[in-house]
C-alpha atoms as a PDB file:
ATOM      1  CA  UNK A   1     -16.540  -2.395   2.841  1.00  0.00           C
ATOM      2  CA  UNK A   2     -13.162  -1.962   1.354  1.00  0.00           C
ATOM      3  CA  UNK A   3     -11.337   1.275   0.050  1.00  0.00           C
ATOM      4  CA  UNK A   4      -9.327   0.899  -2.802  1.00  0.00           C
ATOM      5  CA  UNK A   5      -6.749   4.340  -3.111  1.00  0.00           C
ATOM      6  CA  UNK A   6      -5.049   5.217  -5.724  1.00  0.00           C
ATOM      7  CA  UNK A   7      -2.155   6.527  -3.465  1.00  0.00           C
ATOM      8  CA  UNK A   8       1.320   7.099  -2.719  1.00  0.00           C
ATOM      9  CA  UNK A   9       0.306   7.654   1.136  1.00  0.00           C
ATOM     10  CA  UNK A  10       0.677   4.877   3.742  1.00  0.00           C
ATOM     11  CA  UNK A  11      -2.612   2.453   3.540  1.00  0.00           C
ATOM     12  CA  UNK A  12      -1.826   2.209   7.364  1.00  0.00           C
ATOM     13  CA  UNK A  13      -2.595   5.911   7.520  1.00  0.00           C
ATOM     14  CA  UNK A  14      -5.369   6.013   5.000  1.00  0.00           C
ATOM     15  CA  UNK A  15      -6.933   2.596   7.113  1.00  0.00           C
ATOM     16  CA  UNK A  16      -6.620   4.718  10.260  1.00  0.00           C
ATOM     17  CA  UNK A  17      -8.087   8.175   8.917  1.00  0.00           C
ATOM     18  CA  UNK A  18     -10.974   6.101   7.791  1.00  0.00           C
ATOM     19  CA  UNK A  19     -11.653   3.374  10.017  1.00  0.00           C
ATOM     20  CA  UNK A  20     -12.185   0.840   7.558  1.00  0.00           C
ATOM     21  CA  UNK A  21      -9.849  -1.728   5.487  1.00  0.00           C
ATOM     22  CA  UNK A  22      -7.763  -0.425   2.715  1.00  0.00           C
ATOM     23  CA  UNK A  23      -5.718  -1.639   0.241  1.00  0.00           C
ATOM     24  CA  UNK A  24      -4.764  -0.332  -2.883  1.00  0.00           C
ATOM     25  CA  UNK A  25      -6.440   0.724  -6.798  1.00  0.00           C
ATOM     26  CA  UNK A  26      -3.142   0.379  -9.610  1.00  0.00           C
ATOM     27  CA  UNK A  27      -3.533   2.594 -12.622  1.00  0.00           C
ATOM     28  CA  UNK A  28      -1.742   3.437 -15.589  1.00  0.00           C
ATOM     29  CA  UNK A  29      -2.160   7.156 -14.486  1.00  0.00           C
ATOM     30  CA  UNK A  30      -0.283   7.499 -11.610  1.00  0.00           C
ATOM     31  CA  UNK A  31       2.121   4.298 -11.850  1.00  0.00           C
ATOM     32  CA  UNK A  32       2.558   3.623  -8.338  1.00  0.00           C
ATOM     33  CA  UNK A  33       4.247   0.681  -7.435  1.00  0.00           C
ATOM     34  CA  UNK A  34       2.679  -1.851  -4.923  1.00  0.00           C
ATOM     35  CA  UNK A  35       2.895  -0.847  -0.983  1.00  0.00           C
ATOM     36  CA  UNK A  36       2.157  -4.382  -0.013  1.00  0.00           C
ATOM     37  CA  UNK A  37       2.746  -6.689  -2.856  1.00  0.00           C
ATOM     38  CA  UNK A  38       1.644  -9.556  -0.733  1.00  0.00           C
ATOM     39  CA  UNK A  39      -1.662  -8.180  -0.464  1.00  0.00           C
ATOM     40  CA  UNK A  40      -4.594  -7.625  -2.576  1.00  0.00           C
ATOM     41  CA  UNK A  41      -4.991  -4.737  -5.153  1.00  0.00           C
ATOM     42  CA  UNK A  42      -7.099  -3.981  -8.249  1.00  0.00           C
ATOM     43  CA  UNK A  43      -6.386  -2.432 -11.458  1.00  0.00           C
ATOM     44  CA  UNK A  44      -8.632   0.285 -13.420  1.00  0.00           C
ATOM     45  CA  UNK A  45      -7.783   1.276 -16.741  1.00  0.00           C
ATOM     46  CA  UNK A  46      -8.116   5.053 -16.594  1.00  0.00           C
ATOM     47  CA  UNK A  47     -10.241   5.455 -19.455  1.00  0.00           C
ATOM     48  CA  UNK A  48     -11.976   8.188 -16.957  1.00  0.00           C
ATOM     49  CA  UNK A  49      -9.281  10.363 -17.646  1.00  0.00           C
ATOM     50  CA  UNK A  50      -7.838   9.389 -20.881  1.00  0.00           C
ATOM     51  CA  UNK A  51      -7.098   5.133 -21.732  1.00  0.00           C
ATOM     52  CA  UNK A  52      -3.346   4.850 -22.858  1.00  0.00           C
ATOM     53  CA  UNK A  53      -3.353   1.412 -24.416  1.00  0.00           C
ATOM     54  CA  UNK A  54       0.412   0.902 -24.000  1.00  0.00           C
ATOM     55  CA  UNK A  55       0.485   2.038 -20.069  1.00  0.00           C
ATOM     56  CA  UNK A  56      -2.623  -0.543 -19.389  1.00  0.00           C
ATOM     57  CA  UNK A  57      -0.241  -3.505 -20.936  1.00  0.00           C
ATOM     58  CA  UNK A  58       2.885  -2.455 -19.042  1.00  0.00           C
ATOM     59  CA  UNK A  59       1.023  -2.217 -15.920  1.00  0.00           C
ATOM     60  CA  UNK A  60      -0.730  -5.782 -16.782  1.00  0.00           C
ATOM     61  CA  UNK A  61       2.888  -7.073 -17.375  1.00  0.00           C
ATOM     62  CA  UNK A  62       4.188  -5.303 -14.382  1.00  0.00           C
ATOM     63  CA  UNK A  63       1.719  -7.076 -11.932  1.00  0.00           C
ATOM     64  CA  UNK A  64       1.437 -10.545 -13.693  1.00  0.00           C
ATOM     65  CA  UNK A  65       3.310 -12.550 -11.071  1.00  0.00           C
ATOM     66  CA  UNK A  66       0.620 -11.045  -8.421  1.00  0.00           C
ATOM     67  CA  UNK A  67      -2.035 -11.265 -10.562  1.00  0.00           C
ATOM     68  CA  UNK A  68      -3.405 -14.041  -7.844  1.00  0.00           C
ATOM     69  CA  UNK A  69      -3.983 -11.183  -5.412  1.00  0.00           C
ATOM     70  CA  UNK A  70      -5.755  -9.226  -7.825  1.00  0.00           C
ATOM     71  CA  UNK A  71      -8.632  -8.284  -7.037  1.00  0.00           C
ATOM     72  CA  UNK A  72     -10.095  -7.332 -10.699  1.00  0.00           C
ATOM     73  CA  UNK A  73      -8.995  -5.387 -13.619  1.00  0.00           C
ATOM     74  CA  UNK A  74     -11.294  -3.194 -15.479  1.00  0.00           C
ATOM     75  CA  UNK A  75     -11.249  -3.921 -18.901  1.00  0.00           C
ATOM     76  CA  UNK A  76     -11.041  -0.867 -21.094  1.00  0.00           C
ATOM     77  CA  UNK A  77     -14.364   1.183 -21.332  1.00  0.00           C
ATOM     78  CA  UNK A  78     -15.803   4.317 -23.066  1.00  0.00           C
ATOM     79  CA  UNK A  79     -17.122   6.181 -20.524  1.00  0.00           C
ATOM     80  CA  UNK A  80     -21.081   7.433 -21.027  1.00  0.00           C
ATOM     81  CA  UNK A  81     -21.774   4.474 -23.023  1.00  0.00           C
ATOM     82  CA  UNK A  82     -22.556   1.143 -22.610  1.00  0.00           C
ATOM     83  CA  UNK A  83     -22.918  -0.222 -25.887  1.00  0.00           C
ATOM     84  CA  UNK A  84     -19.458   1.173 -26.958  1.00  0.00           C
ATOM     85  CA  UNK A  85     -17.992   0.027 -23.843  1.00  0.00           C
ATOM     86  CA  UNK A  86     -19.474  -3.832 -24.345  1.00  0.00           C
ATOM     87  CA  UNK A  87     -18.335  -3.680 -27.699  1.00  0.00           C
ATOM     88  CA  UNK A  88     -14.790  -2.919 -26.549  1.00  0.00           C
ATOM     89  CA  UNK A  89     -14.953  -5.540 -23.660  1.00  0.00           C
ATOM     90  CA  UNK A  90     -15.781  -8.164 -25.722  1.00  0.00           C
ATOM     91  CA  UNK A  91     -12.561  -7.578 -27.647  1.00  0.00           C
ATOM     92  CA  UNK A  92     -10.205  -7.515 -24.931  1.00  0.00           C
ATOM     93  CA  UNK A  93     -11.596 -10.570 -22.886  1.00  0.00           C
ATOM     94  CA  UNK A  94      -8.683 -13.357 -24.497  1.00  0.00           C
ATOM     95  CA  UNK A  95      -6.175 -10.524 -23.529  1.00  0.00           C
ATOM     96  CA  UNK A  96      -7.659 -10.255 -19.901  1.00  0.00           C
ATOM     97  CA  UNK A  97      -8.242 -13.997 -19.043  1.00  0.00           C
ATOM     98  CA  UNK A  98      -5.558 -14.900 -17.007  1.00  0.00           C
ATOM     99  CA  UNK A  99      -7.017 -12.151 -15.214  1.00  0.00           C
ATOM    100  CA  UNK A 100     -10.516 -11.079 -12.985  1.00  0.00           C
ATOM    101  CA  UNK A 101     -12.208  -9.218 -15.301  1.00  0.00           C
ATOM    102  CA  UNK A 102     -14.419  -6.460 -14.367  1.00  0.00           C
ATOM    103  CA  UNK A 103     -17.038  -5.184 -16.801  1.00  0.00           C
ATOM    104  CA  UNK A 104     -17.433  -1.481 -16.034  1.00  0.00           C
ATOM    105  CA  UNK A 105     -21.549  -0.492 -16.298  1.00  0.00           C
ATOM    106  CA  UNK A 106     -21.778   3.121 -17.926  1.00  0.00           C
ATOM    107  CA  UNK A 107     -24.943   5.106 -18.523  1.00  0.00           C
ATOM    108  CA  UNK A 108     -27.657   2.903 -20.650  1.00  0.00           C
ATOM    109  CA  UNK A 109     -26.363  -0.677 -19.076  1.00  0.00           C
ATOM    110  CA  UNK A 110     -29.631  -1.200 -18.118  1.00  0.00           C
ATOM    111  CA  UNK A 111     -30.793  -1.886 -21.951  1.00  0.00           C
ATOM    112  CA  UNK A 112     -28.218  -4.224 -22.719  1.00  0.00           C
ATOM    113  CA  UNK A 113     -27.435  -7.966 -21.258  1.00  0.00           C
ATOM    114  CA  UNK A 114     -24.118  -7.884 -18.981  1.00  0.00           C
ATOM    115  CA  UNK A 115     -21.763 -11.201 -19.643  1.00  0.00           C
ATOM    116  CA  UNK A 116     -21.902 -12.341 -16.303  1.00  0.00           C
ATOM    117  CA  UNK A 117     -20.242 -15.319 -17.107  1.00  0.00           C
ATOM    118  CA  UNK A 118     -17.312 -13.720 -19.025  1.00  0.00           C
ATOM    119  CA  UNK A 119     -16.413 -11.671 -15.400  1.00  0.00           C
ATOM    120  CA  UNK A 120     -15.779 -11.825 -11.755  1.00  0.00           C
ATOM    121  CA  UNK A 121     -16.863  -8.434 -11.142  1.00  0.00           C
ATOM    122  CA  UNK A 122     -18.939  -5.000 -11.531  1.00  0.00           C
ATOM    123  CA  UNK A 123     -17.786  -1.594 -11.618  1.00  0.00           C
ATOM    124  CA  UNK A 124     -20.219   0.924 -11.070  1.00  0.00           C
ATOM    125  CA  UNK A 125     -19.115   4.152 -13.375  1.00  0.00           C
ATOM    126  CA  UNK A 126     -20.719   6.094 -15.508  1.00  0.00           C
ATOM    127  CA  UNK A 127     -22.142   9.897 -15.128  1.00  0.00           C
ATOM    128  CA  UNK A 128     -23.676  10.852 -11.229  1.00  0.00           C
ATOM    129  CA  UNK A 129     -26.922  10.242 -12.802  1.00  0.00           C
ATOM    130  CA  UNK A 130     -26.556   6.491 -13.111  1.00  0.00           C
ATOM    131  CA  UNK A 131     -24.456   5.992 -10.765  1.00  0.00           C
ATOM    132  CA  UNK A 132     -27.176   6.924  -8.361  1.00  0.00           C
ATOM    133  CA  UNK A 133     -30.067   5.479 -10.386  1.00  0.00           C
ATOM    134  CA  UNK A 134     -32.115   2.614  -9.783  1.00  0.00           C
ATOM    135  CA  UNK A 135     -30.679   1.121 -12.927  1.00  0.00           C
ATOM    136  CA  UNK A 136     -26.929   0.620 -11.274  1.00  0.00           C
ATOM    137  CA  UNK A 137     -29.291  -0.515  -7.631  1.00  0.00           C
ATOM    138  CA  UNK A 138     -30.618  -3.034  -9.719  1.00  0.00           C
ATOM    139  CA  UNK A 139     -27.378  -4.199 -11.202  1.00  0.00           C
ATOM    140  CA  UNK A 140     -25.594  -4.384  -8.150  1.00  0.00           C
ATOM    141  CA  UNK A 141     -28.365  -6.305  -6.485  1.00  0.00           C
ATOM    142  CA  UNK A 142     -28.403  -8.475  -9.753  1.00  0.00           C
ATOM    143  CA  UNK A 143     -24.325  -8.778  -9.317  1.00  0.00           C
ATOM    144  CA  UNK A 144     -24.924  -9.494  -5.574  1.00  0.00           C
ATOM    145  CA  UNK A 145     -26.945 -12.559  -6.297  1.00  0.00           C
ATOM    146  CA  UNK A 146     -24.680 -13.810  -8.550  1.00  0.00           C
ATOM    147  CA  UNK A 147     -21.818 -13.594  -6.436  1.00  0.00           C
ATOM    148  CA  UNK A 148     -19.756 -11.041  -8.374  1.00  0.00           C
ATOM    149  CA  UNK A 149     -17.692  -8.702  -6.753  1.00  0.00           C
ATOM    150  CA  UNK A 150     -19.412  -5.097  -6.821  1.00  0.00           C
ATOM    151  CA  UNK A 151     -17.191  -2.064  -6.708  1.00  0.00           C
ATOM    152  CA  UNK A 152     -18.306   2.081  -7.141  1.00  0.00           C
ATOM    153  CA  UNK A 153     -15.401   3.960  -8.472  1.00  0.00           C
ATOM    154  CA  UNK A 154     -15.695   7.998  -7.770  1.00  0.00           C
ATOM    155  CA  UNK A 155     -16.982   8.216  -3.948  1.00  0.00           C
ATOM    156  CA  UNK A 156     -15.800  11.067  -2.441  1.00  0.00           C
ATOM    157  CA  UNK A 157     -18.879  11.684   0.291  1.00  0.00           C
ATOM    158  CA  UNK A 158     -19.742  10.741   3.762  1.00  0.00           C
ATOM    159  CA  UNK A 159     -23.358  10.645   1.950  1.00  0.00           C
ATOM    160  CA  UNK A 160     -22.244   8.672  -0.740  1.00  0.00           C
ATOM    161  CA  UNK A 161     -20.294   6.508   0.614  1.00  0.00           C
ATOM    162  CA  UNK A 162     -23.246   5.319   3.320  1.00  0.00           C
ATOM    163  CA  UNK A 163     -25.977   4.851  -0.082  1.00  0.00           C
ATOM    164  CA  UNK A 164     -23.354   2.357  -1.395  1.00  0.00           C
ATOM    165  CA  UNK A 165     -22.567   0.614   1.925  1.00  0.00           C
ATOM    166  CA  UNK A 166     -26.034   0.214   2.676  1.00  0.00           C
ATOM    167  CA  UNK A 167     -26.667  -1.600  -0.998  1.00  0.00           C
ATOM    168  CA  UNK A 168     -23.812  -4.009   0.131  1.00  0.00           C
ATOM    169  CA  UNK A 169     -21.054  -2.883  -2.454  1.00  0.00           C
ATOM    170  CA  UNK A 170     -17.909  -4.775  -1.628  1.00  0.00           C
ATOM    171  CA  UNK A 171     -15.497  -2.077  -2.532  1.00  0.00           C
ATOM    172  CA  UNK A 172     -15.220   2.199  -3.271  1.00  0.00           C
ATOM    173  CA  UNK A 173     -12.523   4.224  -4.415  1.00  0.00           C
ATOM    174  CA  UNK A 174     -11.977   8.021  -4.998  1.00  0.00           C
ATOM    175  CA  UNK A 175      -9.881  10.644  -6.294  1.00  0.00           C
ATOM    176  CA  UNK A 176     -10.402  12.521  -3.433  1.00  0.00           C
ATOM    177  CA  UNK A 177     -10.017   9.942  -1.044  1.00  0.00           C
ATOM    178  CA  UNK A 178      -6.965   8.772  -2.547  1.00  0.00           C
ATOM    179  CA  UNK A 179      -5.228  12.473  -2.490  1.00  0.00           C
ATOM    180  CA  UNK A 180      -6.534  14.083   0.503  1.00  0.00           C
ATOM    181  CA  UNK A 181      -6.454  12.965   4.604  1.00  0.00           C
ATOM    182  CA  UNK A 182      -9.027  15.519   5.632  1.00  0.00           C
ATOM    183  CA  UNK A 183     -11.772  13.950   2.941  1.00  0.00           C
ATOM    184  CA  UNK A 184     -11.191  10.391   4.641  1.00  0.00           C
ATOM    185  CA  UNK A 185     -11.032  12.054   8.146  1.00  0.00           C
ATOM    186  CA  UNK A 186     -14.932  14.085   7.464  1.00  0.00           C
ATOM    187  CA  UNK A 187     -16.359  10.502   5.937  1.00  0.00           C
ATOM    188  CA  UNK A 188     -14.384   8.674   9.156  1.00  0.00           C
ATOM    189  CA  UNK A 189     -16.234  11.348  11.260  1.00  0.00           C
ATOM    190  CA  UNK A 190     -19.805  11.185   9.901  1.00  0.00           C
ATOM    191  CA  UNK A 191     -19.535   7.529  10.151  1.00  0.00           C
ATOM    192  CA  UNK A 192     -19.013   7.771  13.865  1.00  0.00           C
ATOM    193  CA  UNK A 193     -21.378  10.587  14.649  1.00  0.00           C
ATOM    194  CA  UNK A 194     -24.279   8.730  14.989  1.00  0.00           C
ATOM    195  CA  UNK A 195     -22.738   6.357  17.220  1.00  0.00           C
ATOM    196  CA  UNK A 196     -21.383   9.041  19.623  1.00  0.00           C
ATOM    197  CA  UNK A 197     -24.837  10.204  19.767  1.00  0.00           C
ATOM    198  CA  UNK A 198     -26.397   7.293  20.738  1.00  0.00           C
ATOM    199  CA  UNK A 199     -24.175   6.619  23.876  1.00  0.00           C
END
């Protein structure tokens, strides 16, 4: 499974710390610039925090050149609610489509049809509640058999992070992950515990 950060830090460092692959998550929060433009990234929106329209397109125009590396981009959402977000989606998919869009699922997805066609990936957001439901289980498996990329934004736990590795997601991020080496070093260490056990 891949980690997507959010980060300033090394990758290398962040890779290391967690013992998986890691590249990196572009928003229009933080601004950072590519680490490794030659390799692949993904773009979220930050409508978890606050979408600013103008810092989305300058990061989109920013990135255009690499946009073949690109992982997806998360067109903009609202976040609790899926029909508002589907209505928004549906509004920015000409802007997006020299791009992989990713529809982002938010609490009450589960009532309404998902464009599958219209995107190249899933990200899982929303409240803890459906996050963890069986609603977003049965989306990703649904994505999964469609071949759509599957990502969980807001991991931040050894325990969370196995649930969503175990369903097959293809990529996580996380705030904390993405600020702080000793919350990548206890998930690195839980995920090793068992095997020291065994031996």
């Amino acid at each position: 499974m891949l980690v997507l950060l959010d980060t300033s830090q090394d990758l290398a460092i962040a890779a290391g710390e967690l013992g998986c692959e890691v590249e990196q998550l572009l928003t229009p929060l933080t601004r950072y610039k590519l680490q490794r433009p030659e390799s692949r990234f993904a773009i979220d929106n930050g409508a978890f925090s606050r979408f600013d329209k103008k810092a989305f397109d300058a990061l989109l125009a920013r990135e255009y050149e690499r946009r073949h590396n690109c992982i997806f981009v998360c067109a903009p959402d609202v976040v609790g609610s899926a029909r508002r977000t589907l209505e928004i989606f549906y509004r920015w998919t000409e802007k997006l489509k020299d791009w992989p869009i990713a529809l982002v699922a938010q609490d009450g997805q589960q009532d309404l049809e998902i464009p599958w066609d219209s995107i190249k990936a899933i990200f899982i957001g929303g409240s803890t509640e459906f996050k963890l439901s069986v609603y977003s289980k049965q989306i990703i498996q649904c994505a999964k058999t469609l071949d759509k990329w599957v990502h969980v934004g807001r991991v931040n736990t050894p325990g969370r992070l196995e649930y969503f590795d175990e369903m097959g997601v293809d990529s996580i991020d996380g705030t904390g992950l993405s600020r702080y080496s000793w919350m990548r070093e206890a998930i690195y260490k839980n995920s090793i515990q068992p095997k020291l056990l065994a031996e």
